[in-house]
Protein backbone atom coordinates (compact mmCIF):
# COMPACT_ATOMS: atom_id res chain seq x y z
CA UNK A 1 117.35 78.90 118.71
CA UNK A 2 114.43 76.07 118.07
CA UNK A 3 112.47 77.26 121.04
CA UNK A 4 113.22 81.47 119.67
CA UNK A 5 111.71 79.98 116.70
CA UNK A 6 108.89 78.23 118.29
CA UNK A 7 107.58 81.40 119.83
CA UNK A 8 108.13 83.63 117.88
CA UNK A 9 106.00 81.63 114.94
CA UNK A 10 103.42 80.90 118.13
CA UNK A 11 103.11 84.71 118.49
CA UNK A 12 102.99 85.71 114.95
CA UNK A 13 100.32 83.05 114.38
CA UNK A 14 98.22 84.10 117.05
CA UNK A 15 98.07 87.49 116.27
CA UNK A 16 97.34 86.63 112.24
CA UNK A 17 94.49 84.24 113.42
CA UNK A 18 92.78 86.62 115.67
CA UNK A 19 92.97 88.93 112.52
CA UNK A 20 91.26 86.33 111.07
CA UNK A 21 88.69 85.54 113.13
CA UNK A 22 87.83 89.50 113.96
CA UNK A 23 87.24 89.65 110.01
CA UNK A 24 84.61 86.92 109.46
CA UNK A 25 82.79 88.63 112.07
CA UNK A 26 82.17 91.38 110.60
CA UNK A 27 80.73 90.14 107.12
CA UNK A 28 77.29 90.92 106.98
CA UNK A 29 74.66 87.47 107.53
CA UNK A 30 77.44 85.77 108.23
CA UNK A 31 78.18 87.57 111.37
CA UNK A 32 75.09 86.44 112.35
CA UNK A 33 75.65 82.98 111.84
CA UNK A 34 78.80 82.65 113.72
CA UNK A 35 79.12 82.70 117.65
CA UNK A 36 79.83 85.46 119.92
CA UNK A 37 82.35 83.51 121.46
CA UNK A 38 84.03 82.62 118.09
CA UNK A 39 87.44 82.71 119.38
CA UNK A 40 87.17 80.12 121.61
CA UNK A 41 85.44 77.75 119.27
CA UNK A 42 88.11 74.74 118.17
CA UNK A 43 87.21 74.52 114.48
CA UNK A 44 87.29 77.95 113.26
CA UNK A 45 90.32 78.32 115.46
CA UNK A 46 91.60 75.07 113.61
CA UNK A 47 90.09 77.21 110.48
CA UNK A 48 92.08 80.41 110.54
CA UNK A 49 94.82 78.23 111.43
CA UNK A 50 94.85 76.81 107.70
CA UNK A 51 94.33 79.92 106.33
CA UNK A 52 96.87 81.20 108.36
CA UNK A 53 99.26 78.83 107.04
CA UNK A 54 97.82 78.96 103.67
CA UNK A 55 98.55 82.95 104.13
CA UNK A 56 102.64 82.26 104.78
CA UNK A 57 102.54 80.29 101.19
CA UNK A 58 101.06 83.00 99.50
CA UNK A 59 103.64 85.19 100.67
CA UNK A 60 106.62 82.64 100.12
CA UNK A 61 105.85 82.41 96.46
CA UNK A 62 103.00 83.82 95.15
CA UNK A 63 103.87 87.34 95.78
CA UNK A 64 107.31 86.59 94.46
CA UNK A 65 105.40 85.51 91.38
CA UNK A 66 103.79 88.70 91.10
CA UNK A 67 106.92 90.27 91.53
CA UNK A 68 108.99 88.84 88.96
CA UNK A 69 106.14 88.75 86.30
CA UNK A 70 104.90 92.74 86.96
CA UNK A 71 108.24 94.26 87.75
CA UNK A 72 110.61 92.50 85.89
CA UNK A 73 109.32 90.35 83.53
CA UNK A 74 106.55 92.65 81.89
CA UNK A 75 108.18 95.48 81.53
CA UNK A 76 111.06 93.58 79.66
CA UNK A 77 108.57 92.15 77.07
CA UNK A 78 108.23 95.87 75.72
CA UNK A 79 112.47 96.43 75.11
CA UNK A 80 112.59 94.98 71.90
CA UNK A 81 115.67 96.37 70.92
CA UNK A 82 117.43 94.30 73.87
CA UNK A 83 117.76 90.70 74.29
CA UNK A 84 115.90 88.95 76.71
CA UNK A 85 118.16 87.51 78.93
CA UNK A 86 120.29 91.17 79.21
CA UNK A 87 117.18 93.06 79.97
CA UNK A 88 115.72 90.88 82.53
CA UNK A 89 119.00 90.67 84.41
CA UNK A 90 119.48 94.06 84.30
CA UNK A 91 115.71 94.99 85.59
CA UNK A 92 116.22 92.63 88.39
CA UNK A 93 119.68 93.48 89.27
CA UNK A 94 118.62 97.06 90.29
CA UNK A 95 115.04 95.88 92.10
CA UNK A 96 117.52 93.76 93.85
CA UNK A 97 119.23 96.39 94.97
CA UNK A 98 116.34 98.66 96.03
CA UNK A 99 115.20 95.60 97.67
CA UNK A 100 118.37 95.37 99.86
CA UNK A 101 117.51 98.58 101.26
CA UNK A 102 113.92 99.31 101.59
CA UNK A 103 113.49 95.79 102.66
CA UNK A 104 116.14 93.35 104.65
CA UNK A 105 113.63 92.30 107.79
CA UNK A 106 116.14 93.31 110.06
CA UNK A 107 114.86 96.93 110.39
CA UNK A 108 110.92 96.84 109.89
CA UNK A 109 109.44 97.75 113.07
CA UNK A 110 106.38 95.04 113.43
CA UNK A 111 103.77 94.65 116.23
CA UNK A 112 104.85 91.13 116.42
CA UNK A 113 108.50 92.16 117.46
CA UNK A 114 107.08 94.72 119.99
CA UNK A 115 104.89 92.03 121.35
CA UNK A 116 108.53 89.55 121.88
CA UNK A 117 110.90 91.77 122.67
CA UNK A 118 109.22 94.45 124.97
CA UNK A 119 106.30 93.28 126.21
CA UNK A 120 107.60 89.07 126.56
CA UNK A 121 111.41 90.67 127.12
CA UNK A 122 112.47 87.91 124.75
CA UNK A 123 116.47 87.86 124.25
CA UNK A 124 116.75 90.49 121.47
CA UNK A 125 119.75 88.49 119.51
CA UNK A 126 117.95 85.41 119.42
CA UNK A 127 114.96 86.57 118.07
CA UNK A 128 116.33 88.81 115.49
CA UNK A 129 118.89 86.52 114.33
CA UNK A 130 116.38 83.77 114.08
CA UNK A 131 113.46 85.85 112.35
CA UNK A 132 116.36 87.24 110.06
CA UNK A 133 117.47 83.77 109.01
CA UNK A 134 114.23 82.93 107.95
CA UNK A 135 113.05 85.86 106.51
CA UNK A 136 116.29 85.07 104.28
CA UNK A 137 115.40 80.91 103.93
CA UNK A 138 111.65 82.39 102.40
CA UNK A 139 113.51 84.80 100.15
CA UNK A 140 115.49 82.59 98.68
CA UNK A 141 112.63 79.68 98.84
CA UNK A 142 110.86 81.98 97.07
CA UNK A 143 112.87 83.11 94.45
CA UNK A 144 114.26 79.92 93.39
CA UNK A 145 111.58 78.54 90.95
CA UNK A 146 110.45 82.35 89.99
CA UNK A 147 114.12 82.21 88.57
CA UNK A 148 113.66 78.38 86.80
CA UNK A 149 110.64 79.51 85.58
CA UNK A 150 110.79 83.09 83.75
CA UNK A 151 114.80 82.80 84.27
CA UNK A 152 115.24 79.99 81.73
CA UNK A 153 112.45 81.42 79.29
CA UNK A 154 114.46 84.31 78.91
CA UNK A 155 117.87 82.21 78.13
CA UNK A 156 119.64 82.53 81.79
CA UNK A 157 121.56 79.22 82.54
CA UNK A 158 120.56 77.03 84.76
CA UNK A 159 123.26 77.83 86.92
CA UNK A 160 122.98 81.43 87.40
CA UNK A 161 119.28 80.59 88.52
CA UNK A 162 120.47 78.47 90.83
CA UNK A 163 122.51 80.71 92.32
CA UNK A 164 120.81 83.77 92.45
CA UNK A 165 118.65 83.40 94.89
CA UNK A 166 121.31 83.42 96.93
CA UNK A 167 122.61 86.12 95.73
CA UNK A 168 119.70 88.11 96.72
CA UNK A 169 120.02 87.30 100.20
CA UNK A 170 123.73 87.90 100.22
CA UNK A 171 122.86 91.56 99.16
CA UNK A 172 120.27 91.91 102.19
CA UNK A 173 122.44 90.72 104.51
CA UNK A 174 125.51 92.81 103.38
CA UNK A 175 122.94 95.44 103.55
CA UNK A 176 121.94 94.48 106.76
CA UNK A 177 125.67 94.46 108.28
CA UNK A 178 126.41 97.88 106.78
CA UNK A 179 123.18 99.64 108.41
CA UNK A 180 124.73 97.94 112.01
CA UNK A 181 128.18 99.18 111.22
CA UNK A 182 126.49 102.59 110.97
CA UNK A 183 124.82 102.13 114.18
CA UNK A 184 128.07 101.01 115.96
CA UNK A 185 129.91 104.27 114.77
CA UNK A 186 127.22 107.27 114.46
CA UNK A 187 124.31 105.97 116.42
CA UNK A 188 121.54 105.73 113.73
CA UNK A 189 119.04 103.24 113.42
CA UNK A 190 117.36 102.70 109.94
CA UNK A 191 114.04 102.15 110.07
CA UNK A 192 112.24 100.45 107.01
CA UNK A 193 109.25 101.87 107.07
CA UNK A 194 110.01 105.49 107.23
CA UNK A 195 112.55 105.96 104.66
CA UNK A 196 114.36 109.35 104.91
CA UNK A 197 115.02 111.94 101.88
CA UNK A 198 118.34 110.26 100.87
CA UNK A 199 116.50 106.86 100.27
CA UNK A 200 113.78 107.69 98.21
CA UNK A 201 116.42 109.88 95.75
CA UNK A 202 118.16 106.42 95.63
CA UNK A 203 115.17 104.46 95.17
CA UNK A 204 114.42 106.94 92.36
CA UNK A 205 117.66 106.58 90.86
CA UNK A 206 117.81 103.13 91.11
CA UNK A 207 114.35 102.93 89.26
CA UNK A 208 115.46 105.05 86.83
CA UNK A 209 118.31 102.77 85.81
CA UNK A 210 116.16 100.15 85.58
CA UNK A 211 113.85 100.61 83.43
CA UNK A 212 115.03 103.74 81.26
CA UNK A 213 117.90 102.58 79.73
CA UNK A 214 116.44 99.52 77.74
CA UNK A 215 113.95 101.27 76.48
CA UNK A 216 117.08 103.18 74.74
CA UNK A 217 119.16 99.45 73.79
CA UNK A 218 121.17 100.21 76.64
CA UNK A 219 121.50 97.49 79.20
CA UNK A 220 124.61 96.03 81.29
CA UNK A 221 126.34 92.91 79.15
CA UNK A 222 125.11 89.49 80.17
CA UNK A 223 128.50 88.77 82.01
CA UNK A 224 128.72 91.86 84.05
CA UNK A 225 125.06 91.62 84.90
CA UNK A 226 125.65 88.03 86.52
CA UNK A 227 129.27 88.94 87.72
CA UNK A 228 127.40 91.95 89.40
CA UNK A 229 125.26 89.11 91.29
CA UNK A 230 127.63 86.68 92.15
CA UNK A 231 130.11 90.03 94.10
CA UNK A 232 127.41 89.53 96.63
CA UNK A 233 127.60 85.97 97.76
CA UNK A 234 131.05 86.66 99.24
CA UNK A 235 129.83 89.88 100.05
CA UNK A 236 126.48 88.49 102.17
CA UNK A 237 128.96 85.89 104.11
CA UNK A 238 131.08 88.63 105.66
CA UNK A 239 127.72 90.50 106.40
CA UNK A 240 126.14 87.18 108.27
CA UNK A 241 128.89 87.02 110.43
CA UNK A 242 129.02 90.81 110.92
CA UNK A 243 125.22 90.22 111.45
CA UNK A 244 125.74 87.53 113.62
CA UNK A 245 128.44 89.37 115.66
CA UNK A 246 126.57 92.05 116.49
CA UNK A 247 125.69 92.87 120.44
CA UNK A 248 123.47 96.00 120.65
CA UNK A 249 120.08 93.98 119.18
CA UNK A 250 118.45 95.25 122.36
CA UNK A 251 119.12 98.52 122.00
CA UNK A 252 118.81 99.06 118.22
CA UNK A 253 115.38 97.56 118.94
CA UNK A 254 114.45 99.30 121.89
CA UNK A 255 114.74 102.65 119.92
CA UNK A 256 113.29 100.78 116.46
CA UNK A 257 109.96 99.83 118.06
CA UNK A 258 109.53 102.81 120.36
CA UNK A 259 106.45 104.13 118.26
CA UNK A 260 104.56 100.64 118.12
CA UNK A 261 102.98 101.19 121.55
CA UNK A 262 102.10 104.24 120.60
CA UNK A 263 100.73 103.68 117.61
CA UNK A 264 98.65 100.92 119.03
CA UNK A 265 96.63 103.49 120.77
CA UNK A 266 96.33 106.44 118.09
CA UNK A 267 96.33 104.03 114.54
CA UNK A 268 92.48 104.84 114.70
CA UNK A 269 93.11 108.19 114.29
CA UNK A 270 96.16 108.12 111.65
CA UNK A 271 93.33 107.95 108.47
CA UNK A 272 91.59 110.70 109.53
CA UNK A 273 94.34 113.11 110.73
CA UNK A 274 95.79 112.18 107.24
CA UNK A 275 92.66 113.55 105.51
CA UNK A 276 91.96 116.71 107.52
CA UNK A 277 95.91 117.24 106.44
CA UNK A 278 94.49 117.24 102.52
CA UNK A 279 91.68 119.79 102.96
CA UNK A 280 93.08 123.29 102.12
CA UNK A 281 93.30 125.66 105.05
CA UNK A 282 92.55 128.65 102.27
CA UNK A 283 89.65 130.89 103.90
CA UNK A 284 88.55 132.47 100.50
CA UNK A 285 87.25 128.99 98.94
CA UNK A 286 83.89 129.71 98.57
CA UNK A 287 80.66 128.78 96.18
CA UNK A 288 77.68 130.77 94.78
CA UNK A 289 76.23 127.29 94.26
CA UNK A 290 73.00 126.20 96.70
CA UNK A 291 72.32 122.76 98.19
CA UNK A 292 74.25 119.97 97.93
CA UNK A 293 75.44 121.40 94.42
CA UNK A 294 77.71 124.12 97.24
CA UNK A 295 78.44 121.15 99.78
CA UNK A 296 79.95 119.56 96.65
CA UNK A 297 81.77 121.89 95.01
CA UNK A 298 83.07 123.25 98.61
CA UNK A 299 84.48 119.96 99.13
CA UNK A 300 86.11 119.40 95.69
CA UNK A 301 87.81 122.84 96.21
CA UNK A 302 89.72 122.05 99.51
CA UNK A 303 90.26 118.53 98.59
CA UNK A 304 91.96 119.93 95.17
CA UNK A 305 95.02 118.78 96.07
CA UNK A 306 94.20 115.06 96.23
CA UNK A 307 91.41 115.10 93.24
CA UNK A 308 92.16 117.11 90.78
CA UNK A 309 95.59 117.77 91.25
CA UNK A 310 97.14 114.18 91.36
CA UNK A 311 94.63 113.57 88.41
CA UNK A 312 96.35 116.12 86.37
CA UNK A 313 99.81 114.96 87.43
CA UNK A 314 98.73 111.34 86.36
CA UNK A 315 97.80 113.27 82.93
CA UNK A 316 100.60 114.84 82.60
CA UNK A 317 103.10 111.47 83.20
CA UNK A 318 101.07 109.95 80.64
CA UNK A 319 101.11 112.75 78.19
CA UNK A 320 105.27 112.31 78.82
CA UNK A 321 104.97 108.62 78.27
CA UNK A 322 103.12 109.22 74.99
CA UNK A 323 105.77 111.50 73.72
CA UNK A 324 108.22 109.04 75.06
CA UNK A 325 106.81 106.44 72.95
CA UNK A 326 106.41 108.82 69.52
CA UNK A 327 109.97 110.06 69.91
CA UNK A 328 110.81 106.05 70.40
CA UNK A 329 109.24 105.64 66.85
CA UNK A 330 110.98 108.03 64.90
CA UNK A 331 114.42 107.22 66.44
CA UNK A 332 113.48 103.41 65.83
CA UNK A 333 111.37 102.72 62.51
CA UNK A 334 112.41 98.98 62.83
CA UNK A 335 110.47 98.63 66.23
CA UNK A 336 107.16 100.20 64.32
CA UNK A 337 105.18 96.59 63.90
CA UNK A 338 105.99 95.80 67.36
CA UNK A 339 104.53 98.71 69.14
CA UNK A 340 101.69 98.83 66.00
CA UNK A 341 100.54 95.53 68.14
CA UNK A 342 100.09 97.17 71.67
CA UNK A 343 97.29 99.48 70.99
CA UNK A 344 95.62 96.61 68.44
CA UNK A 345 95.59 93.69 71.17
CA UNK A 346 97.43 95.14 74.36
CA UNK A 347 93.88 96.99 75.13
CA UNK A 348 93.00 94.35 77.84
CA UNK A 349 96.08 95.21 79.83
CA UNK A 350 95.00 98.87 80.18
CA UNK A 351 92.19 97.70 82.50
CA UNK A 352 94.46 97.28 85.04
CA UNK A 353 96.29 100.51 84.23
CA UNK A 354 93.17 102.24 84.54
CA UNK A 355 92.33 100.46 87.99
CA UNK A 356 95.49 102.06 89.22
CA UNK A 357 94.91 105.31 88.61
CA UNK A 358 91.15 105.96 88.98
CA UNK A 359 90.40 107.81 92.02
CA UNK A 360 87.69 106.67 93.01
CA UNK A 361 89.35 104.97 96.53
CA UNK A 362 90.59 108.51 97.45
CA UNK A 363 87.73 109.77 96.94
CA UNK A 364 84.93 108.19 98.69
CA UNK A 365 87.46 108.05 101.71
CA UNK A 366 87.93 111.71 101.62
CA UNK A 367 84.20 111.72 101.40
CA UNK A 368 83.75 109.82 104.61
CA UNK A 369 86.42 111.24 106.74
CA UNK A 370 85.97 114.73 106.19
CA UNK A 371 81.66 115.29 105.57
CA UNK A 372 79.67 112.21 105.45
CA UNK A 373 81.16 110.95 108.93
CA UNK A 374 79.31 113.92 110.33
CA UNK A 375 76.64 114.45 108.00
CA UNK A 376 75.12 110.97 108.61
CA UNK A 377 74.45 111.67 112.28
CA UNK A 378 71.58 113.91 110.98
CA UNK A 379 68.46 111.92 110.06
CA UNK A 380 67.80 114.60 107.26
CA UNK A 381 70.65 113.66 105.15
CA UNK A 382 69.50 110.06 105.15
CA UNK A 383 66.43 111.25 103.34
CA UNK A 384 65.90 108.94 99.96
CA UNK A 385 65.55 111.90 97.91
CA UNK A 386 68.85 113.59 99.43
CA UNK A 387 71.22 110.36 99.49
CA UNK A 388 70.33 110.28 95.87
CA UNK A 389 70.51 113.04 94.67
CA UNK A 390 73.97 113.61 96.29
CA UNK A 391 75.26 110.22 95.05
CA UNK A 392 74.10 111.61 91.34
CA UNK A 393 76.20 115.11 92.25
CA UNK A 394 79.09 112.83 93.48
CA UNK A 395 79.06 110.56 90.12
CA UNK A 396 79.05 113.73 87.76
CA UNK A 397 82.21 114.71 89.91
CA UNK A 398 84.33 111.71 89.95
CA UNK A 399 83.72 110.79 86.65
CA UNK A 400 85.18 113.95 85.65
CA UNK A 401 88.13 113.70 87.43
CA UNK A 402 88.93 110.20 86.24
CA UNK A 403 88.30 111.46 82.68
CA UNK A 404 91.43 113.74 82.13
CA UNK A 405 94.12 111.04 82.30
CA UNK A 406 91.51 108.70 80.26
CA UNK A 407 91.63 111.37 77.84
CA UNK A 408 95.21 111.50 77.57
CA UNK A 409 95.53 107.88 77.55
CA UNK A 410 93.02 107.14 75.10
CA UNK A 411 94.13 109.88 72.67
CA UNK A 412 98.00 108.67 73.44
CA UNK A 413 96.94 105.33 72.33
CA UNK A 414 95.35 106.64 68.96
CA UNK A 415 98.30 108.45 68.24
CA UNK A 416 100.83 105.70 68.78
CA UNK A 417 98.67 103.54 66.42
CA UNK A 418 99.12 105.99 64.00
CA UNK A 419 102.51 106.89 64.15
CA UNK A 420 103.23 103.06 64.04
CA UNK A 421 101.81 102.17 60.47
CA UNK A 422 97.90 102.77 61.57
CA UNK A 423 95.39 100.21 60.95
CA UNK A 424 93.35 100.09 57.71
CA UNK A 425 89.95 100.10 59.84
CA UNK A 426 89.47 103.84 61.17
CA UNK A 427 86.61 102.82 63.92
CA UNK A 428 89.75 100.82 65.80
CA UNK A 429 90.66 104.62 66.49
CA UNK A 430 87.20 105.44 67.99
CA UNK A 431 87.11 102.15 70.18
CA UNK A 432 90.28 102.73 71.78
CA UNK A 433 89.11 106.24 72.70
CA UNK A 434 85.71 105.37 73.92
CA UNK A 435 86.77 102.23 75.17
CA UNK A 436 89.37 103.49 77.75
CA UNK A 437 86.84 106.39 78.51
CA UNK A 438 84.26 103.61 79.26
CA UNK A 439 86.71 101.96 82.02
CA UNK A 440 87.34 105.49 83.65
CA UNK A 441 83.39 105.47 83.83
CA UNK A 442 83.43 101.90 85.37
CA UNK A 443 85.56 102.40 87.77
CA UNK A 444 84.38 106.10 88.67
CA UNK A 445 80.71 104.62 89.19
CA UNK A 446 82.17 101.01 90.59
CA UNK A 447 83.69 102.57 93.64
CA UNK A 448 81.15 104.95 94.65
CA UNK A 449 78.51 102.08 94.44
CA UNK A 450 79.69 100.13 96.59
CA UNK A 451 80.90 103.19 99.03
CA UNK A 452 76.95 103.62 99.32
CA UNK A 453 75.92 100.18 99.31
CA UNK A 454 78.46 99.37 101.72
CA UNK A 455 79.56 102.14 103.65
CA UNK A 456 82.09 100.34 105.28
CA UNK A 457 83.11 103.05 108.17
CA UNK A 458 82.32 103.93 111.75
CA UNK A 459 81.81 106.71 113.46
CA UNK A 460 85.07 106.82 114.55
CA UNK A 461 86.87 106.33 111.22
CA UNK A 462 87.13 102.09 111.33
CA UNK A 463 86.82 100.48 108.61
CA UNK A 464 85.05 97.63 109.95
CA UNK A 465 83.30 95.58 106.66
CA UNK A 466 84.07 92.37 105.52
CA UNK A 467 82.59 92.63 102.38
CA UNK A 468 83.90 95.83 101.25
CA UNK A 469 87.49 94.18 101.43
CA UNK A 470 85.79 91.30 99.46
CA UNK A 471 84.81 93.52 96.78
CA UNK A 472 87.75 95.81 96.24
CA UNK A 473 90.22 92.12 96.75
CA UNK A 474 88.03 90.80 93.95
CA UNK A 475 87.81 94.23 91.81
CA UNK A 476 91.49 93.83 91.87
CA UNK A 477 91.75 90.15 90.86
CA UNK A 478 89.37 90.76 87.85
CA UNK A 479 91.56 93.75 87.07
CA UNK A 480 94.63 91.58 87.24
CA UNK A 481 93.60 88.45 85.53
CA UNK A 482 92.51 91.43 82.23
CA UNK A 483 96.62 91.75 81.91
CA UNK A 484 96.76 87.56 80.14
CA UNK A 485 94.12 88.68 77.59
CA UNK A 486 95.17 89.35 74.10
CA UNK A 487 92.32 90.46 72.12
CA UNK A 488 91.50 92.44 68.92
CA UNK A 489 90.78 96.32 69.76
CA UNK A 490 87.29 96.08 68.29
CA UNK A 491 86.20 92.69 70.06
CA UNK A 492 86.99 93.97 73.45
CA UNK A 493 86.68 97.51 73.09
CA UNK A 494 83.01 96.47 71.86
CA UNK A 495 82.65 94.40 74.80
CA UNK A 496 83.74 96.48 77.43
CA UNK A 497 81.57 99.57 76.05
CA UNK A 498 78.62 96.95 76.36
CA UNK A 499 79.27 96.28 79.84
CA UNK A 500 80.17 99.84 81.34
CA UNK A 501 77.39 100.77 80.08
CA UNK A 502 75.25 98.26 81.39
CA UNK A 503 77.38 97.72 84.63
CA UNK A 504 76.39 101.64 85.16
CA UNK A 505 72.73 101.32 84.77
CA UNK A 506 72.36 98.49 87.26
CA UNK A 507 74.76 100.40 89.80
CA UNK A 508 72.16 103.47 89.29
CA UNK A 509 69.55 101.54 89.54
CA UNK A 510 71.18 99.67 93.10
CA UNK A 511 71.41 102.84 94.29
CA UNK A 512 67.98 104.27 93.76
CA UNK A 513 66.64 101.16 95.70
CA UNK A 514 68.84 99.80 98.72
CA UNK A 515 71.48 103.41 98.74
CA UNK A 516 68.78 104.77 101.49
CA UNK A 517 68.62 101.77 104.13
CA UNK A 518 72.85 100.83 103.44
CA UNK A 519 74.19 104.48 103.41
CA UNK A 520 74.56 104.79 106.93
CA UNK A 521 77.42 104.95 109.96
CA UNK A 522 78.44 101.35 110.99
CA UNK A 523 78.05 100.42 114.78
């Protein structure tokens, strides 16, 4: 089992340090620094090694972190007619459960099990039992001071947070023992990462129970939430030994990673036969436009179904959610103060709202794959004059696409704030408006920027830039680290008008000088 385990963290590491190494090359002037032969240079071997390792911390606890404070613990700041303690047991309960079957380890098909156990012919039971058994140890390594630390703020005893952790892996590996069962007696194989019909309507469901019901005062009573959790550590020891009894590994693994080898040879192509699937096959789209003004609005029309439509159904959840919220007021007049504060010094947190539903990614992607991968091979379209004035055509587009659920946000805001007492100074009303508009602006100008001051794709559909992953890891961070602030409406409403507007007039003016030597098809 040692030597399993040896290997098999040899080959993962390997693999996750060439990764490495294969990304500092390709960040521009510092590619240029570093040696061709980079990956047989000691120190940055020794370097990627640390980050490497650095890399298996982050995802040990830091990403449990995340996990417990956006999925759990956030959303069960805003049930104020619940308890605490009952609402964040009863969140986490049901992630648990989603959790045990969208993601036990046992049936996620990775390159680094296709590399051991077809390709090395490692013994199949050793290396899934091992990899299993530590995939459970980081779980639970994981969750352990997430629990002491939001577990006990929230009024959990310390021994239920102590045990729960365990719990959790109990769960996956009862999980795990009833998807082999299944195997033994019908022949399927569950594979993780294609999830059939039946699992996403209980992934739904599951959700649903979640986080619905305490927004009504309705959670499950603190003793049947934790006698819910503690079923399962019974319940996970018959499923290790059913997990360890098991004798078809090499078969159920054979079929499992069947598509890796073939998806090592046609993943270049999966992005781009993904976006040729969005444009609509309808023969009658057509434009009385001229220029790029028809290229445009050609392309908006067949990409409909990715721009404007999943902007409208983003409108239309948060037009729901608004309604939600005013029929939560009248049914609940004692909970008006409390929501009164979320539009008056929530408004930071609706920066990273905003960052998850701006299109702007989608976009320039569909941009590349299906015209400007082609387009750029002609030296006319790299003409100054054209790049710009398509990038100004582009702008006008995205930014009205990303204004319809800003709308309905903004003006969902300004109602709630109403509906909840008001405030006595009327221009708090305006900010939040503009304010949210200004971020849809932000982000629709952000992303397009940097898609032409970056381009960060071949000719053959690679993303192969360094610093575009930079930007859109930091972009991200910055969006994340606006969810601590707590700030009056007018102060950062004010402030955030200042600097989309001023953010959008240095972008433009980025553009207008480097946009004709960067937009152009990486080798």
């Amino acid at each position: 089992m040692l030597k399993t385990l040896r290997i098999s963290f040899s080959l993962k590491n390997t693999y996750r340090v060439n990764s490495i190494l294969h990304s500092l090359k390709q960040i521009p002037l510092l590619n240029q620094l570093l040696p061709a032969a980079i990956y047989q240079v000691g120190g940055f071997k020794i370097f990627a090694n640390v980050l490497s390792a650095f890399w298996e911390l982050v995802t040990i606890f830091l990403f449990k972190f995340l996990y417990f404070f956006l999925m759990v613990c956030a959303p069960s700041e805003l049930h104020f007619m619940v308890p605490a303690r009952e609402s964040f047991l009863h969140i986490l309960l049901f992630l648990t459960l989603i959790g045990s079957y969208i993601n036990t380890k046992l049936f996620n098909p990775t390159r680094d099990k296709y590399y051991a156990m077809i390709l090395r012919r490692m013994d199949a039971r050793s290396y899934t039992l091992v990899n299993f058994g530590y995939a459970l140890l980081k779980i639970a390594a994981g969750f352990l001071p997430c629990m002491l630390l939001f577990g006990l703020e929230r009024g959990v005893p310390l021994w239920l947070c102590l045990l729960i952790p365990f719990c959790v892996t109990g769960i996956k590996a009862a999980s795990a023992a009833c998807s082999l069962r299944d195997y033994e007696k019908n022949g399927r194989v569950r594979n993780e990462s294609h999830l059939q019909k039946f699992g996403w309507l209980l992934i739904t469901v599951l959700l649903a129970l979640a986080y619905f019901p305490p927004t009504l005062g309705i959670v499950l009573p603190f003793n049947v939430s934790a006698l819910l959790f503690l079923i399962w550590i019974p319940a996970g020891l018959v499923g290790f030994w059913r997990v360890a009894a098991f004798r078809y590994y090499r078969e159920i693994n054979q079929e499992l990673l069947s598509p890796v080898a073939a998806q090592t040879d046609t993943m270049k192509n999966v992005d781009k036969t993904v976006s040729q699937m969005a444009i609509s096959s309808d023969s009658s789209i057509t434009s009385r436009k001229r220029g790029f003004e028809y290229l445009n609005e050609l392309f908006v029309r067949r990409h409909r179904k990715i721009l404007w439509r999943s902007s409208l159904r983003i409108a239309a959840i948060c037009v729901l959610l608004s309604c939600g919220a005013l029929l939560l007021i009248a049914m609940q007049p004692g909970i008006r103060r409390d929501i009164n504060e979320i539009p008056l010094t929530w408004l930071p947190y609706f920066t990273f709202i905003m960052y998850l539903i701006n299109r702007g990614t989608g976009f320039t992607k569909a941009l590349f794959m299906n015209c400007d991968h082609s387009l750029l091979t002609y030296s006319f379209f790299k003409r100054p004059d054209f790049v710009l004035k398509l990038f100004q055509i582009r702008l006008r587009e995205i930014m009205k696409i990303n204004a319809v659920p800003a709308l309905v946000i903004g003006a969902g805001l300004c109602l709630t704030l109403y509906a909840s007492g008001g405030t006595p100074n009327p221009l708090n009303y305006v900010v939040l408006l503009v304010s949210v508009l200004a971020m849809s602006l932000f982000f629709s100008i952000h992303y397009l920027t940097i898609y032409y001051l970056l381009q960060p794709y071949t000719a053959g559909t690679e993303m192969k830039s360094g610093t575009y992953r930079i930007v859109m890891i930091l972009t991200y961070g910055a969006c994340y680290a606006m969810m601590n602030l707590r700030l009056p409406t007018l102060l950062f409403g004010g402030a955030c008008i200042a600097f989309c507007t001023a953010y959008s007039i240095v972008a433009c003016i980025l553009v207008y000088k480097f946009a004709p030597r960067t937009f152009r098809l990486r080798a």
